[in-house]
C-alpha atoms as a PDB file:
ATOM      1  CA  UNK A   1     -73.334  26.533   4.853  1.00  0.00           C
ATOM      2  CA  UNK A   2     -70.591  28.557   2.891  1.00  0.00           C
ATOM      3  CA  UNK A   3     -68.516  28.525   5.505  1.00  0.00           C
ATOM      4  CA  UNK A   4     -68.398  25.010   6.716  1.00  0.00           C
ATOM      5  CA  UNK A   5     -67.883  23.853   3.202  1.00  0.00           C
ATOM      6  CA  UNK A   6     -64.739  25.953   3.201  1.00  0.00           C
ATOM      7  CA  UNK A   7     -63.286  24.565   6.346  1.00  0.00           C
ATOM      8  CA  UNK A   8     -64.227  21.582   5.274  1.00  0.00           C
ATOM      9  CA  UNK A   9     -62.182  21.912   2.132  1.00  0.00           C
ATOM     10  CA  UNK A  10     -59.164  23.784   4.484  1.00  0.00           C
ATOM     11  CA  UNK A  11     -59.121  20.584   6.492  1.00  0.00           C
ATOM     12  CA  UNK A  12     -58.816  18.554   3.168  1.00  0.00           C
ATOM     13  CA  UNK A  13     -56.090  20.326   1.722  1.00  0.00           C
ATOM     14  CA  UNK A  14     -54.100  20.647   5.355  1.00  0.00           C
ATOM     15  CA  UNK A  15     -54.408  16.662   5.163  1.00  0.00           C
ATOM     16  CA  UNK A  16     -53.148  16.245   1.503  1.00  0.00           C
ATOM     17  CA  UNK A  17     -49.991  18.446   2.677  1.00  0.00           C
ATOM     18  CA  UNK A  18     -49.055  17.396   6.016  1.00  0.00           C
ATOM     19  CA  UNK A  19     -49.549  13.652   5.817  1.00  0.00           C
ATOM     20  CA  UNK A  20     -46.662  13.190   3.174  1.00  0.00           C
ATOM     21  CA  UNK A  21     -44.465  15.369   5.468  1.00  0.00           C
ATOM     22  CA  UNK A  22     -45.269  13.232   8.292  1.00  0.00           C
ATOM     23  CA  UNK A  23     -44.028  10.196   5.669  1.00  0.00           C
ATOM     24  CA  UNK A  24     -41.134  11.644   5.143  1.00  0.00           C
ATOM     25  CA  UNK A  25     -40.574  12.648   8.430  1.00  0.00           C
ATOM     26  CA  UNK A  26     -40.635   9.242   9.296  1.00  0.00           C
ATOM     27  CA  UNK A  27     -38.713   7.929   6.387  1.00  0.00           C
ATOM     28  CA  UNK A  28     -35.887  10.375   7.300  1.00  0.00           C
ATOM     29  CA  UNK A  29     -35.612   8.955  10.618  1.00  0.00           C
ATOM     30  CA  UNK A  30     -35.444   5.877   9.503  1.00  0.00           C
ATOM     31  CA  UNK A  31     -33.048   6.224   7.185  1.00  0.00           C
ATOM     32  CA  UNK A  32     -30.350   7.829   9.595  1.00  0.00           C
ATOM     33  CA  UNK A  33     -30.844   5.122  12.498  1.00  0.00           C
ATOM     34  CA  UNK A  34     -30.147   2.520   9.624  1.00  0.00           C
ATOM     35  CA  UNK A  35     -26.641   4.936   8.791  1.00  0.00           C
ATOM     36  CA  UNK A  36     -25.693   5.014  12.506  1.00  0.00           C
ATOM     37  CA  UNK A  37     -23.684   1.986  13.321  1.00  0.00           C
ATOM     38  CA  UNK A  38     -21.305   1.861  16.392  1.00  0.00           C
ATOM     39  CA  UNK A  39     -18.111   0.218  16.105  1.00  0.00           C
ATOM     40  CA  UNK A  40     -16.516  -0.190  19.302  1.00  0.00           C
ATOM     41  CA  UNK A  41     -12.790   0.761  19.033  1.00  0.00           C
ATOM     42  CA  UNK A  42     -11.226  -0.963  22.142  1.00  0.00           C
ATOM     43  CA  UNK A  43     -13.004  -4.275  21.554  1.00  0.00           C
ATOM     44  CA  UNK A  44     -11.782  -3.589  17.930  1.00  0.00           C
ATOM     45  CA  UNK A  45      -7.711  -2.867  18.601  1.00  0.00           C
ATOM     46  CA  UNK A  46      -8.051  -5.621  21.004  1.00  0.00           C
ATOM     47  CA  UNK A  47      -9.163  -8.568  18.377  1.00  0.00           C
ATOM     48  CA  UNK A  48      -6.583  -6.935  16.078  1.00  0.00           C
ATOM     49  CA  UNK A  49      -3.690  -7.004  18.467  1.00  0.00           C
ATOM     50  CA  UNK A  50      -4.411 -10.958  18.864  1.00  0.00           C
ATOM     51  CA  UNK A  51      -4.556 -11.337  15.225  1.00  0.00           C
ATOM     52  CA  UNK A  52      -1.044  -9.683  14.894  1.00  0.00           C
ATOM     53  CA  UNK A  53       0.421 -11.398  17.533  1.00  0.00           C
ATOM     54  CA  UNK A  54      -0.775 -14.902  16.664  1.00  0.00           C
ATOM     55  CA  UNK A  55       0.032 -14.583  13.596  1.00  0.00           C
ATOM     56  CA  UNK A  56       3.317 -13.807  14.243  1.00  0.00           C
ATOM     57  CA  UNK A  57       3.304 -10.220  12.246  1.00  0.00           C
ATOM     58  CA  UNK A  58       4.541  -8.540  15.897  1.00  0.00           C
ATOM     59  CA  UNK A  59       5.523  -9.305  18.728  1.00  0.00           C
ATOM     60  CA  UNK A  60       3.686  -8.650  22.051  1.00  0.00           C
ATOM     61  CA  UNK A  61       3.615  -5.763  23.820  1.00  0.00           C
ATOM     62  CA  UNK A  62       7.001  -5.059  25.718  1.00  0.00           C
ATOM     63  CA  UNK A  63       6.548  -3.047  28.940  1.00  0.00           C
ATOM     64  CA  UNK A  64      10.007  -1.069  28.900  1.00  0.00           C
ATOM     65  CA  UNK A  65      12.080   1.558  27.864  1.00  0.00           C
ATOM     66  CA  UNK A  66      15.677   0.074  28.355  1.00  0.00           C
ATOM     67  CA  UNK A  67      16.354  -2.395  25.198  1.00  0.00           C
ATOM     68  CA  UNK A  68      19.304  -3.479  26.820  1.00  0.00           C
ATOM     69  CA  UNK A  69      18.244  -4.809  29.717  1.00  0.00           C
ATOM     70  CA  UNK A  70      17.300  -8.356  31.050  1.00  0.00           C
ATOM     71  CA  UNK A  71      13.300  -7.716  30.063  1.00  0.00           C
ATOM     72  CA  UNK A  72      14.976  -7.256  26.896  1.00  0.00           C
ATOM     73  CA  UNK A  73      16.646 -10.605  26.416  1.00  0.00           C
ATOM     74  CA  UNK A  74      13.682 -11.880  28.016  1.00  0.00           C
ATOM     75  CA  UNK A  75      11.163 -10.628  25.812  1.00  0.00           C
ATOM     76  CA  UNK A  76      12.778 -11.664  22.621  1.00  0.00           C
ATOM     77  CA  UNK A  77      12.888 -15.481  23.613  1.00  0.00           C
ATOM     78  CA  UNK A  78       9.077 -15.074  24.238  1.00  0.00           C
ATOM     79  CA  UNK A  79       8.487 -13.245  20.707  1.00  0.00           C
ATOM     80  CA  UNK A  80      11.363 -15.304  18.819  1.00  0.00           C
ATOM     81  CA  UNK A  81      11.714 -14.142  15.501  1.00  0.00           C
ATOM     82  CA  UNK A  82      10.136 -10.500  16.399  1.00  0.00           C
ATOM     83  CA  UNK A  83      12.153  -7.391  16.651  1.00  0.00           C
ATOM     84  CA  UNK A  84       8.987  -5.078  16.853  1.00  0.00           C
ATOM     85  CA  UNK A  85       5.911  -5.129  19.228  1.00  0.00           C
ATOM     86  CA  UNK A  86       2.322  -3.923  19.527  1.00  0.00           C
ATOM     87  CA  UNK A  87       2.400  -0.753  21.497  1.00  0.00           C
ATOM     88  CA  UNK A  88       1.933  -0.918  25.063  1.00  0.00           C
ATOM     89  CA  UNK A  89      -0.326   1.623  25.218  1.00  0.00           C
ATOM     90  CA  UNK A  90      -3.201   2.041  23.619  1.00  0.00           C
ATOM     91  CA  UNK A  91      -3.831   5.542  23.284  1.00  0.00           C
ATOM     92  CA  UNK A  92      -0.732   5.083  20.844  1.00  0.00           C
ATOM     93  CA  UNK A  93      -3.240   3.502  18.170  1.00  0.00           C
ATOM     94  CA  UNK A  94      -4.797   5.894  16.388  1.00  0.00           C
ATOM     95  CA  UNK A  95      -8.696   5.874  15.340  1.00  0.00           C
ATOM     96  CA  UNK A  96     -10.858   7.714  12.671  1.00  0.00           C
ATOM     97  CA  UNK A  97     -14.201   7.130  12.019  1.00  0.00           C
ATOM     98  CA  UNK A  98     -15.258   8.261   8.863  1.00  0.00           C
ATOM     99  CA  UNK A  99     -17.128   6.601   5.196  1.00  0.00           C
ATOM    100  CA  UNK A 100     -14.055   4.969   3.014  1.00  0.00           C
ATOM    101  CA  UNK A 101     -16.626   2.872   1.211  1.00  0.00           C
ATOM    102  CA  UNK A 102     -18.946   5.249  -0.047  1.00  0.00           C
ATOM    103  CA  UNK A 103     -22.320   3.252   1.474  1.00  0.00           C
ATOM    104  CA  UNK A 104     -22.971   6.704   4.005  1.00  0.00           C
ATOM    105  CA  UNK A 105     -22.183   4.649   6.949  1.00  0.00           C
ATOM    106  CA  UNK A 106     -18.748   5.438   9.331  1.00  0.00           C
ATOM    107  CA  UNK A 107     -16.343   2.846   9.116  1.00  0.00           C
ATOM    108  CA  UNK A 108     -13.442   2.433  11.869  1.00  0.00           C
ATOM    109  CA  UNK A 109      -9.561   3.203  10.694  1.00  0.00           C
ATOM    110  CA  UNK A 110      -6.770   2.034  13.173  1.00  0.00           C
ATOM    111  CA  UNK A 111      -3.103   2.517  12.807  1.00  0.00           C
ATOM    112  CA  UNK A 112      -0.138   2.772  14.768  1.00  0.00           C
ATOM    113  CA  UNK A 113       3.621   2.527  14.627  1.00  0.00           C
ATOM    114  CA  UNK A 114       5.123  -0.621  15.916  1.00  0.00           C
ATOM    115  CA  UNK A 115       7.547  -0.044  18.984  1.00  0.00           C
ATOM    116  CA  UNK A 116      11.321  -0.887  18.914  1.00  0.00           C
ATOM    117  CA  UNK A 117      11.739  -3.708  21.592  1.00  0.00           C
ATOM    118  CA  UNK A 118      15.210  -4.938  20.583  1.00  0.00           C
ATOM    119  CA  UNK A 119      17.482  -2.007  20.149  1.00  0.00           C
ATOM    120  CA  UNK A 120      17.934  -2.682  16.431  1.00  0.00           C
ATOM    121  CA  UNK A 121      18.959   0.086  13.985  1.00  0.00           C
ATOM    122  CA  UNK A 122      16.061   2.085  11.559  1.00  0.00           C
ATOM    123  CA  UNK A 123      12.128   2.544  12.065  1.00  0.00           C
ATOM    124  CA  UNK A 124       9.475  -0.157  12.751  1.00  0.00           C
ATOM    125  CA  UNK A 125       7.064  -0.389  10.315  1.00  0.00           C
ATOM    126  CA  UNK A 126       3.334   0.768  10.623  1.00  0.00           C
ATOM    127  CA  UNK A 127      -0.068  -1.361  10.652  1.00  0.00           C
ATOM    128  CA  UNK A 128      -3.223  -0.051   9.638  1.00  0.00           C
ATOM    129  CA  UNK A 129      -6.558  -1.718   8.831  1.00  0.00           C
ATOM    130  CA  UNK A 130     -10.028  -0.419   8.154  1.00  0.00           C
ATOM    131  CA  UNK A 131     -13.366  -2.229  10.106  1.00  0.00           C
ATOM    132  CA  UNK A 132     -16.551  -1.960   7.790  1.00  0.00           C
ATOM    133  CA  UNK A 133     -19.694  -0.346   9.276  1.00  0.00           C
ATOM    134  CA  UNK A 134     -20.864  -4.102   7.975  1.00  0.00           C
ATOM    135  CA  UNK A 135     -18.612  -5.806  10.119  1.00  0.00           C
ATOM    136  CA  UNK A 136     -15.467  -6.891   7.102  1.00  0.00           C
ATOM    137  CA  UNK A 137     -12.421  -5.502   7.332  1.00  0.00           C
ATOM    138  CA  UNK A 138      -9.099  -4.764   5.398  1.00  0.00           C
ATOM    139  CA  UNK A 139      -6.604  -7.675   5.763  1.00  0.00           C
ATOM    140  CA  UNK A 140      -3.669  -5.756   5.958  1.00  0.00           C
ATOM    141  CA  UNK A 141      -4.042  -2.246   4.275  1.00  0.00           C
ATOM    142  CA  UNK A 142      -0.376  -0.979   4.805  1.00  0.00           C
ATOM    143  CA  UNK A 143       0.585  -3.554   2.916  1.00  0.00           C
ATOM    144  CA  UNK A 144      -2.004  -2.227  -0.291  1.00  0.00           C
ATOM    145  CA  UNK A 145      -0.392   1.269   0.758  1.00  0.00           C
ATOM    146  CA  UNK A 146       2.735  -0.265  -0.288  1.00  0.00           C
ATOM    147  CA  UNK A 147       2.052  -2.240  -3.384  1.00  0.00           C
ATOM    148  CA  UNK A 148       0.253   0.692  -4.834  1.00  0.00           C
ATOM    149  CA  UNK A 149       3.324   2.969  -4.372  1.00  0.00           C
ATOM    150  CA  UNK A 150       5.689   0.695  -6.209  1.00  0.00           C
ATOM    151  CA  UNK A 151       3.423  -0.212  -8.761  1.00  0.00           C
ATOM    152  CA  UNK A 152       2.699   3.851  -9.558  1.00  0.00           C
ATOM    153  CA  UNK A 153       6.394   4.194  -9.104  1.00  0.00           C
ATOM    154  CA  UNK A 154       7.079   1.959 -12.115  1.00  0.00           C
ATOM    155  CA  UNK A 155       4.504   3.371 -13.579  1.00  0.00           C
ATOM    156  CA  UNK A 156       6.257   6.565 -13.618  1.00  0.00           C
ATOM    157  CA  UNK A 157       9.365   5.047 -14.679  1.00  0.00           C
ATOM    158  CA  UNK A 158       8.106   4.135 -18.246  1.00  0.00           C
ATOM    159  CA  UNK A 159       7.941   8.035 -19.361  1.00  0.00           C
ATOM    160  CA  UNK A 160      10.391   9.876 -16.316  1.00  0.00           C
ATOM    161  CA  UNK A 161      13.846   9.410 -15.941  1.00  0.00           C
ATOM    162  CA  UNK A 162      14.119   7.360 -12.462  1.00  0.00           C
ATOM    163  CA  UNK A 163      16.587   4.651 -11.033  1.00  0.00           C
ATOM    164  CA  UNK A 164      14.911   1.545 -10.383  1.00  0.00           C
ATOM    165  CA  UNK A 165      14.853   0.615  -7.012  1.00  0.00           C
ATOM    166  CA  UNK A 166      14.286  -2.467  -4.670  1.00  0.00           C
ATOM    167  CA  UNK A 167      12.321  -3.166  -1.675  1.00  0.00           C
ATOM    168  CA  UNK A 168      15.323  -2.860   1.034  1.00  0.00           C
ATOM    169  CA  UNK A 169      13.699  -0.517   4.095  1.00  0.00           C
ATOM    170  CA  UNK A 170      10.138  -0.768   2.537  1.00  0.00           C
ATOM    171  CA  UNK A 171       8.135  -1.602   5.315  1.00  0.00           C
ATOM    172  CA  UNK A 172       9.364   0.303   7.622  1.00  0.00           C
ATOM    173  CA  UNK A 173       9.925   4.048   5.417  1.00  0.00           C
ATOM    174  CA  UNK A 174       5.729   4.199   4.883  1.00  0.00           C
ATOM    175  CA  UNK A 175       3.552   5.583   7.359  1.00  0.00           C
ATOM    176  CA  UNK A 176      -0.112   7.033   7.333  1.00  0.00           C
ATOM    177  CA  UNK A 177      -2.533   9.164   8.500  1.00  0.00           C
ATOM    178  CA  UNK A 178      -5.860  11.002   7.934  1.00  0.00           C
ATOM    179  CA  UNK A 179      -6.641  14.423   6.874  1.00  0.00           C
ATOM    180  CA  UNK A 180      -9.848  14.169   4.865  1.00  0.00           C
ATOM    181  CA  UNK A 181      -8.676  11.558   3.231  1.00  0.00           C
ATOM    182  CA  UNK A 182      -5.856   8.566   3.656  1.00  0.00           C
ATOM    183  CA  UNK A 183      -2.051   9.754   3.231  1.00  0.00           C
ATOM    184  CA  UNK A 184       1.314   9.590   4.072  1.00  0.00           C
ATOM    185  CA  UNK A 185       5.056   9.728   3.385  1.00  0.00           C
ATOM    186  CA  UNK A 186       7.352   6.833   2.026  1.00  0.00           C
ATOM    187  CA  UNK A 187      11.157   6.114   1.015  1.00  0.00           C
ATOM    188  CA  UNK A 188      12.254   4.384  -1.688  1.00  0.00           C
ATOM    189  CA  UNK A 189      16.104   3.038  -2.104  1.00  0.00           C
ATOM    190  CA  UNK A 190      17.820   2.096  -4.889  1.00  0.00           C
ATOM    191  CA  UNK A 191      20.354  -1.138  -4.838  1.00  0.00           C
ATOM    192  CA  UNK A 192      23.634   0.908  -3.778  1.00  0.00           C
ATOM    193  CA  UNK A 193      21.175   3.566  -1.227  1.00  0.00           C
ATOM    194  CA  UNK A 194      22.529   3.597   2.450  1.00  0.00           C
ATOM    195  CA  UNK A 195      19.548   3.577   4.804  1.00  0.00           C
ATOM    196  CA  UNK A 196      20.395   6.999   5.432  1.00  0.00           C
ATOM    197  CA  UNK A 197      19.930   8.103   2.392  1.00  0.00           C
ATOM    198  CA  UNK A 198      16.967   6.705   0.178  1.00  0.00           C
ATOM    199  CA  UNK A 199      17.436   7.989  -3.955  1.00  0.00           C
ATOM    200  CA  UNK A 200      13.690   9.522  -3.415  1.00  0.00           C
ATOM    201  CA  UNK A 201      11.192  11.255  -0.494  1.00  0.00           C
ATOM    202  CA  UNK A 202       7.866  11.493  -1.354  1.00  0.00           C
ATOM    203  CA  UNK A 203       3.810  11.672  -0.155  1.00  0.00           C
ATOM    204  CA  UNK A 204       0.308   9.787  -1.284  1.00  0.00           C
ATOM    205  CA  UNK A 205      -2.671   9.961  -1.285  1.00  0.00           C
ATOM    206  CA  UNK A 206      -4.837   6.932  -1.190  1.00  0.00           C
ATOM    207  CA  UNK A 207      -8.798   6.057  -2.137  1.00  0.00           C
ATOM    208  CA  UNK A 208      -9.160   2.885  -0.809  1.00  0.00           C
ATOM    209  CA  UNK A 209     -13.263   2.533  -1.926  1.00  0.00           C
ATOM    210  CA  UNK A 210     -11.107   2.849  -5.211  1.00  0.00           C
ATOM    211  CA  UNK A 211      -8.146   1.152  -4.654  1.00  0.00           C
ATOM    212  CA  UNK A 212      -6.162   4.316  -6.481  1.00  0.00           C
ATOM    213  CA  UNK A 213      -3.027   6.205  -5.539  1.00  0.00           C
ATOM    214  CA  UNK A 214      -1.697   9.079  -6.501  1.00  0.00           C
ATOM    215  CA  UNK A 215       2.392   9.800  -5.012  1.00  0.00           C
ATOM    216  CA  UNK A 216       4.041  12.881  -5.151  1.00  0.00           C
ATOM    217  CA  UNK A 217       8.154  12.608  -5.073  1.00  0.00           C
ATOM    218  CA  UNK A 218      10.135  15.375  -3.012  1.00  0.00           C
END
């Protein structure tokens, strides 16, 4: 009689303990299928490249590597007004998945750097956005990038001894890329700078959930 009433009470207490572990268990599961959300990169870069090109940021994507010859011509009646293009290739666009929002879901970055399709002198600028586990995206984030840099620079300018400078070569002297976090490298010319030779060098860093930057001049 002893003895049953002690398994009985074993049982009991194996049942109080295991049953919320099974809960959680469960919950746990739950909780990290509702964190996993695919974002399909090609379908992605694709929707953005017809954005770009529609909107008449970029031209399309020109399939040579001789800017002086007929294709060349060619290509900028087709794009008129466009200097730069999407790449041609896509493994030229670069993808991270990682959180920038905070909400423990990965979220899509894609960047690239536009390609040179009529010969003309300088960079092309960069493009960049961010696609939201919940399906938004960042209008145009090199474009933030940029703001934010000018409006630290002034910033700066209020308690540091720097020249004041214009926007010549802007949006083509910032790029980006990701190393546990958002960064990059910029230029930034004063009114008599060559293109050569920009008055300052520098990096950032950039927290877009928080829309801060922090720049570092050379």
């Amino acid at each position: 009689m002893v003895e049953k009433l002690k398994k009985k009470m074993y049982n009991c207490l194996i049942k109080k303990i295991t049953t919320p572990l099974a809960l959680l268990s469960v919950l746990l599961i739950i909780s990290c299928k509702t964190s996993t959300v695919h974002i399909n990169a090609q379908k992605e870069i694709g929707k953005w490249k017809n954005e770009l090109i529609n909107m008449k940021m970029i031209g399309a994507p020109c399939n040579y590597k001789d800017v002086s010859s007929q294709q060349a011509s060619e290509w900028s009646k087709e794009n008129s007004g466009q200097m730069d293009a999407f790449p041609s290739d896509d493994k030229s666009i670069s993808t991270v998945n990682a959180d920038f929002d905070g909400d423990g879901k990965k979220d899509l970055l894609l960047y690239f750097i536009s390609e040179n399709c009529t010969g003309h002198n300088g960079d092309t600028p960069t493009f960049a956005r961010i696609v939201y586990a919940n399906g938004t995206y960042t209008s145009d984030l090199i474009q933030e990038i940029r703001l934010s840099i000018l409006a630290k620079y002034n910033e700066k300018r209020k308690s540091e001894k720097l020249k004041e400078i214009t926007d010549a070569y802007f949006n083509e002297s910032v790029t980006i890329s990701y190393d546990n976090g958002i960064k990059g490298e910029f230029k930034l010319y004063a009114n008599d700078d060559a293109h050569c030779c920009p008055s300052y060098k520098g990096t950032y860093f950039y927290d877009v959930n928080g829309k801060k930057i922090e720049i570092f001049l050379n």
